[in-house]
C-alpha atoms as a PDB file:
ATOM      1  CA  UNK A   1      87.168 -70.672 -10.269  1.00  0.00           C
ATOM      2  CA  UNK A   2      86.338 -71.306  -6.654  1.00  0.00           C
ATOM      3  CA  UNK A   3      82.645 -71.199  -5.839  1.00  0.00           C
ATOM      4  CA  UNK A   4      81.617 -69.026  -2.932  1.00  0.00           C
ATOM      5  CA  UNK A   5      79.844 -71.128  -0.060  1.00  0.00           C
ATOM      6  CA  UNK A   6      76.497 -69.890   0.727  1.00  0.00           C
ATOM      7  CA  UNK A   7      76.137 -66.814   2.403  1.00  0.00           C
ATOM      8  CA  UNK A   8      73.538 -66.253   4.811  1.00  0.00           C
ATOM      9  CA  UNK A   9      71.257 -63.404   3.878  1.00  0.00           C
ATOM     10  CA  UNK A  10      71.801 -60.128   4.143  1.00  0.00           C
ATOM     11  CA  UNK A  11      70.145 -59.548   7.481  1.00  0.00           C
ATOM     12  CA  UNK A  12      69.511 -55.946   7.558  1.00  0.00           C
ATOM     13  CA  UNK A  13      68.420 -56.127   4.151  1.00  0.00           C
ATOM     14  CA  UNK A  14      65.319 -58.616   5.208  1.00  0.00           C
ATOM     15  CA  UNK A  15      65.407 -55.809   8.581  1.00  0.00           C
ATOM     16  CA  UNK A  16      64.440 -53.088   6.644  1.00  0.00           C
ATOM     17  CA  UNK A  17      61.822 -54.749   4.242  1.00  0.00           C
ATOM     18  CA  UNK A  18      59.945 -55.494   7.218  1.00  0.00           C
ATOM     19  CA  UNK A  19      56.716 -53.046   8.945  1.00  0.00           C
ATOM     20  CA  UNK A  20      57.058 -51.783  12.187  1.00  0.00           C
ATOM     21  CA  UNK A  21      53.771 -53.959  12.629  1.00  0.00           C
ATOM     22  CA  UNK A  22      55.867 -57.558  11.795  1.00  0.00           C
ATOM     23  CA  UNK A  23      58.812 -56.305  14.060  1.00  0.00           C
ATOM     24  CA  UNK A  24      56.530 -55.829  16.895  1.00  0.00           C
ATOM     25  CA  UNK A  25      54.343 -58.803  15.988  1.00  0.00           C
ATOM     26  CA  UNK A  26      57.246 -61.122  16.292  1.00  0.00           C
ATOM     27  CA  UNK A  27      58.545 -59.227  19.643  1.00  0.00           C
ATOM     28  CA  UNK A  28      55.038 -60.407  21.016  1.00  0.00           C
ATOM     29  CA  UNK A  29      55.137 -63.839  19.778  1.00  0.00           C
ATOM     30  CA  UNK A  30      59.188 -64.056  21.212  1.00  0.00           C
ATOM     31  CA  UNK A  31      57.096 -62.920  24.570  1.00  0.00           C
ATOM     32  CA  UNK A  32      54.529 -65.331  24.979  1.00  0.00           C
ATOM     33  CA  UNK A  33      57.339 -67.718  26.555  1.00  0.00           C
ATOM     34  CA  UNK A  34      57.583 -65.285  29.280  1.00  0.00           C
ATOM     35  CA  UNK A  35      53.879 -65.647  30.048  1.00  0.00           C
ATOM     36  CA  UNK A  36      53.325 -69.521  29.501  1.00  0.00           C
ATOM     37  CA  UNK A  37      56.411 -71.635  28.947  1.00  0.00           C
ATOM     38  CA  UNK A  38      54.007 -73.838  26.547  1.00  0.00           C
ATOM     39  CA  UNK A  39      54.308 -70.633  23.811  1.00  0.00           C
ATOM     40  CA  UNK A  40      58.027 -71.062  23.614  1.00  0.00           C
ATOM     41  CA  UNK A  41      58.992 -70.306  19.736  1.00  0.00           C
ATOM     42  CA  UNK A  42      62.456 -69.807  18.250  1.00  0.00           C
ATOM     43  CA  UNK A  43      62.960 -66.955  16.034  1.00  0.00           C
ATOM     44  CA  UNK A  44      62.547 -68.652  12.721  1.00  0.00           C
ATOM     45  CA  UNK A  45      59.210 -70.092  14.105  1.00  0.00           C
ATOM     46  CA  UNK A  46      58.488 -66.540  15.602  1.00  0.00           C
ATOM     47  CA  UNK A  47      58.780 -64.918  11.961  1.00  0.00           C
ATOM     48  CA  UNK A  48      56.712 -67.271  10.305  1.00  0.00           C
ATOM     49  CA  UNK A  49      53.983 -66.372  12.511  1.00  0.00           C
ATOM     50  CA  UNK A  50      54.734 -62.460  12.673  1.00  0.00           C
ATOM     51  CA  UNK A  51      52.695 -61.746   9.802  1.00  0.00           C
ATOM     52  CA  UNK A  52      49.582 -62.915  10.767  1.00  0.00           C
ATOM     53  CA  UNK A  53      49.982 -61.764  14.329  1.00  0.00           C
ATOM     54  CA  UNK A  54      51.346 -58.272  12.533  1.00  0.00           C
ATOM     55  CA  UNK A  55      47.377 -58.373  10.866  1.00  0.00           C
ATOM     56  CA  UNK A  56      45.757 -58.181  14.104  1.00  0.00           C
ATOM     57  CA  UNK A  57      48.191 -54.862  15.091  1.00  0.00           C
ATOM     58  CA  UNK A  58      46.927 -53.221  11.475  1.00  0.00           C
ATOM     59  CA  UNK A  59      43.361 -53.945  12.704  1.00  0.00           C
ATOM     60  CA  UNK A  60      43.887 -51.841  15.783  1.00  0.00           C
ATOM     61  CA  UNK A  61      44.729 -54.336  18.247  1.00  0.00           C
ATOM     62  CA  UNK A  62      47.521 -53.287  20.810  1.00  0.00           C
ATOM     63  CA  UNK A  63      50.280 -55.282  21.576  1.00  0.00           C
ATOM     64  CA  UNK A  64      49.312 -56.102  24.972  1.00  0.00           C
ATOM     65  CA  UNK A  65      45.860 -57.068  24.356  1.00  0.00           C
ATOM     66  CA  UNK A  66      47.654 -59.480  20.917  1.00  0.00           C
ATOM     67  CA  UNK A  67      49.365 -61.197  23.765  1.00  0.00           C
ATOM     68  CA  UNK A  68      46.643 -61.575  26.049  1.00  0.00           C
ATOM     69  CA  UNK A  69      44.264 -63.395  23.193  1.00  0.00           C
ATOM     70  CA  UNK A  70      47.140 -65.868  22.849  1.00  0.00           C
ATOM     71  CA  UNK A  71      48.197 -66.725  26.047  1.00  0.00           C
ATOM     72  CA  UNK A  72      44.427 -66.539  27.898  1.00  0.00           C
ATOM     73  CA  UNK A  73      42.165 -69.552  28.143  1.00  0.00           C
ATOM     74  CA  UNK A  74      45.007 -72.216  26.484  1.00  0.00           C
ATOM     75  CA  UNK A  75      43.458 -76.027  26.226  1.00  0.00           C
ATOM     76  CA  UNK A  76      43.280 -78.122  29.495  1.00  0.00           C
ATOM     77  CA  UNK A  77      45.298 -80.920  28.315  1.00  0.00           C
ATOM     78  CA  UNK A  78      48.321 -78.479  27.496  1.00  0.00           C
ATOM     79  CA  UNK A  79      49.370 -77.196  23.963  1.00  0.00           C
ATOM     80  CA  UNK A  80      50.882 -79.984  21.931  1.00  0.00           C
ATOM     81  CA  UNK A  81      52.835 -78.001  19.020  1.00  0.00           C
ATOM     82  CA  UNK A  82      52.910 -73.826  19.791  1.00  0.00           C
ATOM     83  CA  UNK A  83      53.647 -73.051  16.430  1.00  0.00           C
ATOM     84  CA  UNK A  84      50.067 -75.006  15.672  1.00  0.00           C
ATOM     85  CA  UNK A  85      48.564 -73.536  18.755  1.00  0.00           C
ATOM     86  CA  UNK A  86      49.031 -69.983  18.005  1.00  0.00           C
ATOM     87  CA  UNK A  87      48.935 -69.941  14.207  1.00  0.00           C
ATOM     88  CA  UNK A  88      45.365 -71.430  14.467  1.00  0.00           C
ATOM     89  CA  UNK A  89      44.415 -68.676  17.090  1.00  0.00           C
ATOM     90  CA  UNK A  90      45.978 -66.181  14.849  1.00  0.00           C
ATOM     91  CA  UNK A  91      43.941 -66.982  11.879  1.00  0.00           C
ATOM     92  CA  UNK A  92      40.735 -68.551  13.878  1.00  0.00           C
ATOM     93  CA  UNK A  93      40.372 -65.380  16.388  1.00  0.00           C
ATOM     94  CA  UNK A  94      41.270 -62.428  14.049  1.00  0.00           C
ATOM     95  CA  UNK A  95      39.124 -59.541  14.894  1.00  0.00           C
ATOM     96  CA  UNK A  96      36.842 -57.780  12.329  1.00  0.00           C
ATOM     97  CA  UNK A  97      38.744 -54.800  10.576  1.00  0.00           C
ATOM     98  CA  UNK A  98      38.003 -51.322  12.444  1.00  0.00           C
ATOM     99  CA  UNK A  99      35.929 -48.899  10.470  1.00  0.00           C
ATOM    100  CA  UNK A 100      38.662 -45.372   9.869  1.00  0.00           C
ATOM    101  CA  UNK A 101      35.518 -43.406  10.815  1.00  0.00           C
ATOM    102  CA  UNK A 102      34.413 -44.984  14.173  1.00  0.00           C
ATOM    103  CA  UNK A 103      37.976 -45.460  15.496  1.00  0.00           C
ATOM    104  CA  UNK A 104      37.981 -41.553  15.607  1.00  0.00           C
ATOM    105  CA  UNK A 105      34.467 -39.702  16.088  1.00  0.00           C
ATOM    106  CA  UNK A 106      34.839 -35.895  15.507  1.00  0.00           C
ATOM    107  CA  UNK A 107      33.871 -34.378  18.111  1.00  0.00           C
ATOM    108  CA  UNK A 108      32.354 -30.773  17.495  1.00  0.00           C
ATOM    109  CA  UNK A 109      32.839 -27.859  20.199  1.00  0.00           C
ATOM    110  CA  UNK A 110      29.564 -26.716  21.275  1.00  0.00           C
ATOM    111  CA  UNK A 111      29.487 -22.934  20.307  1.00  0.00           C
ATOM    112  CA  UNK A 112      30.424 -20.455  23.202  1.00  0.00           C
ATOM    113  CA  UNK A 113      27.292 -18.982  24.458  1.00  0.00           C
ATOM    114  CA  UNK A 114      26.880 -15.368  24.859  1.00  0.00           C
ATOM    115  CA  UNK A 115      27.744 -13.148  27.835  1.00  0.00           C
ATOM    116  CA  UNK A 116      24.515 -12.822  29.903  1.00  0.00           C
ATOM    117  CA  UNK A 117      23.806 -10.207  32.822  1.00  0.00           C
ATOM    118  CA  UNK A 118      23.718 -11.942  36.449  1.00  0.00           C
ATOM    119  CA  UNK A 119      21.067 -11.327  38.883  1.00  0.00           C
ATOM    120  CA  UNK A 120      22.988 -11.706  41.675  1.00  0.00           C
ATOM    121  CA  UNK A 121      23.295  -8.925  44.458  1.00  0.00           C
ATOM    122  CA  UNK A 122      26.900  -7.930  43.570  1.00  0.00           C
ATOM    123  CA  UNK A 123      27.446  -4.969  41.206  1.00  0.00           C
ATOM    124  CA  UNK A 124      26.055  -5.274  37.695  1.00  0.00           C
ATOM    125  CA  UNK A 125      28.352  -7.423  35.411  1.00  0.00           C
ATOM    126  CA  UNK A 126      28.313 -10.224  32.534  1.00  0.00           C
ATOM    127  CA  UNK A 127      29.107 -14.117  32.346  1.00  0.00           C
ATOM    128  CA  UNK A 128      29.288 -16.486  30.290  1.00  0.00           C
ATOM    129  CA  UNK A 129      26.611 -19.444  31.592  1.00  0.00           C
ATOM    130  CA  UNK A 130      27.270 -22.918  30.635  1.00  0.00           C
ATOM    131  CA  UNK A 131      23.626 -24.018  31.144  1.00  0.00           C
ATOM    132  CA  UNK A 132      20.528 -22.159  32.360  1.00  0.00           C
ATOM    133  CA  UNK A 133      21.991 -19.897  35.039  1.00  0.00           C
ATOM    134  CA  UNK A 134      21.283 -16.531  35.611  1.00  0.00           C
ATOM    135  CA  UNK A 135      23.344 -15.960  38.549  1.00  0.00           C
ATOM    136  CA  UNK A 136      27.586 -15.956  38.236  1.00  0.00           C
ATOM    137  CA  UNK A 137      29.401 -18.814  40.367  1.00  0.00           C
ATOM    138  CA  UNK A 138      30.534 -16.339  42.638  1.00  0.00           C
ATOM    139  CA  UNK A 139      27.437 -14.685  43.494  1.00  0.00           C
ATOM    140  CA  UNK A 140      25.635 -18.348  43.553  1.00  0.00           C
ATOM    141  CA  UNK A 141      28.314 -18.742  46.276  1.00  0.00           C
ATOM    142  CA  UNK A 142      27.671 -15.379  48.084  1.00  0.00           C
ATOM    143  CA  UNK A 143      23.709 -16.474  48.229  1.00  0.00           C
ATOM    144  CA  UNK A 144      23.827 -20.194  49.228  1.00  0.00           C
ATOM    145  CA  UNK A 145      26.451 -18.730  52.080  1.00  0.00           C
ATOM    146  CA  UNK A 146      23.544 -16.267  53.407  1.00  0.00           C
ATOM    147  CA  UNK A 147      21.341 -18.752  53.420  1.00  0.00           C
ATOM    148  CA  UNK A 148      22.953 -21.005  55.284  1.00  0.00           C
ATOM    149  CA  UNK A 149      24.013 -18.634  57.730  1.00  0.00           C
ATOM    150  CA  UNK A 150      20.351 -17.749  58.033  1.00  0.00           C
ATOM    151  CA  UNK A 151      19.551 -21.079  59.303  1.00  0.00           C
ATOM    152  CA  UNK A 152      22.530 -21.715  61.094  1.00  0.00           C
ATOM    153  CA  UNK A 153      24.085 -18.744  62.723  1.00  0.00           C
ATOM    154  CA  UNK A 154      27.806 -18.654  63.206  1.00  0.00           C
ATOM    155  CA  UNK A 155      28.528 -17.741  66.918  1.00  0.00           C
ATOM    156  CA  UNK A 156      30.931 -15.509  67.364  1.00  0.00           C
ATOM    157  CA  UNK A 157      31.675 -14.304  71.037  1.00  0.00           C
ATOM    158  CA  UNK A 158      30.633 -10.750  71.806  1.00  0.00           C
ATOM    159  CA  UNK A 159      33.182  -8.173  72.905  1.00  0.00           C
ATOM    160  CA  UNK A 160      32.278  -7.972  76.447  1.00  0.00           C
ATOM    161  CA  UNK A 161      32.071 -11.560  77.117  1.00  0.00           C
ATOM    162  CA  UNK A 162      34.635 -13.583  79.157  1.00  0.00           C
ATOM    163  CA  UNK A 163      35.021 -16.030  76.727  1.00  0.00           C
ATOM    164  CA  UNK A 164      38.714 -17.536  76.618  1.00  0.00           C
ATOM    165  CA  UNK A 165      39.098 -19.895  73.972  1.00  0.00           C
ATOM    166  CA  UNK A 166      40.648 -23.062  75.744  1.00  0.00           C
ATOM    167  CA  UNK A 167      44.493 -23.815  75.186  1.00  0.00           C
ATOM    168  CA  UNK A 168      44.383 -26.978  72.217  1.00  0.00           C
ATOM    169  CA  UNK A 169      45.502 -30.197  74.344  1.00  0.00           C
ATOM    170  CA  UNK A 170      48.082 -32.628  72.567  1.00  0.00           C
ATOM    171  CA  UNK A 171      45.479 -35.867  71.432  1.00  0.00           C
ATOM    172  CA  UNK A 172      47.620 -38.055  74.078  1.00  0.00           C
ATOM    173  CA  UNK A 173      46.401 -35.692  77.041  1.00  0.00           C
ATOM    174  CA  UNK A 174      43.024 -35.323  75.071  1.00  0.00           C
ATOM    175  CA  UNK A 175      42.447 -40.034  75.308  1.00  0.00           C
ATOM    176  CA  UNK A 176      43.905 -39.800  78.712  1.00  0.00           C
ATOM    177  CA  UNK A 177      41.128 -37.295  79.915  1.00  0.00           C
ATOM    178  CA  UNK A 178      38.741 -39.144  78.448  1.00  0.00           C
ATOM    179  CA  UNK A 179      40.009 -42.369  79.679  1.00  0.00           C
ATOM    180  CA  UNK A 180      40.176 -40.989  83.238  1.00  0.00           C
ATOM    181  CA  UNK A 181      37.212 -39.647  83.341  1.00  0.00           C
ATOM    182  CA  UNK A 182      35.535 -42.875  82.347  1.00  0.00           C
ATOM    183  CA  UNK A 183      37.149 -44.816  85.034  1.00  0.00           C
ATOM    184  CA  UNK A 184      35.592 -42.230  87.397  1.00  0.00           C
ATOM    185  CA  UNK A 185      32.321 -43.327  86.653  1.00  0.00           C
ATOM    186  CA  UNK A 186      31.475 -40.352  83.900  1.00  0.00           C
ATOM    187  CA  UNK A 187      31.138 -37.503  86.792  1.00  0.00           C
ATOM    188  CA  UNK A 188      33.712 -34.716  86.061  1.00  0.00           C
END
């Protein structure tokens, strides 16, 4: 009887065994070369490491900030061993576990509040206020528009005047005016 050589293992066995959180974990960790070529793992040292890097994702860290915690602030005399590097900051930095009811406060709809008559000077109708109001939006709008028109009065030529409304000149003619007229001395 022959004996069979050893096989590797069954790869997409160990694939499917796996969390979506190692996969992506170890995707992060194959990443960190990209950022700092002193983070350069091989796979094999990559899925050693997935796991504990896979434990920050489960605590609610995103990817992005996972990879930021290992690549910022790196020692000034260079890493010596980035498998030792980053398992260390793996286990040393792991953030505290995030409470299921503070990652996702229920927020309760403030009750609708009931239709209210306006005050305002158009014809009688209801609205809905969302504070204190007693006047609609649109009326609001209607009032604040008298009253500025009460202190600042729109002037609009009368019929019988001989008001012609000059013809709009192009911006260039508009500097070129200008200009001229201040090489005249300002009289024009």
């Amino acid at each position: 009887m022959k004996s069979e050589p050893a096989s590797e293992p069954d790869t997409e066995a160990a694939v499917q065994v796996r969390d979506a959180e190692v996969i992506e974990a170890e995707h992060v960790l194959l990443s960190l070369r990209h950022a700092n070529p002193q983070l350069h793992l091989g796979v094999r040292e990559a899925r050693g490491l997935a796991e504990a890097a896979a434990d920050w994702l489960r605590r609610g860290v995103k990817a992005a900030e996972l990879r930021l915690a290992l690549v910022s602030e790196l020692p000034a005399g260079g890493v010596r061993s980035a498998v030792g590097f980053l398992r260390y900051r793996l286990l040393q930095k792991l953030p505290e576990p995030v409470c299921a009811q503070a990652a996702a406060p229920v927020s309760v709809p403030s009750p609708a509040r009931p239709p209210v008559p306006c005050e305002g000077s158009r014809s009688e109708h209801m609205f809905r206020p969302k504070g204190d109001e007693t006047v609609c939006p649109p009326c609001a709008q209607d009032a604040a528009w008298r009253a500025h028109v009460a202190k600042w009065p729109v002037y609009e030529p009368a019929q019988g005047d001989d008001f012609e409304e000059p013809e709009p000149l192009p911006w260039r003619e508009r500097v070129a005016a200008v200009l001229a007229q201040d090489a005249s001395g300002g009289a024009g």
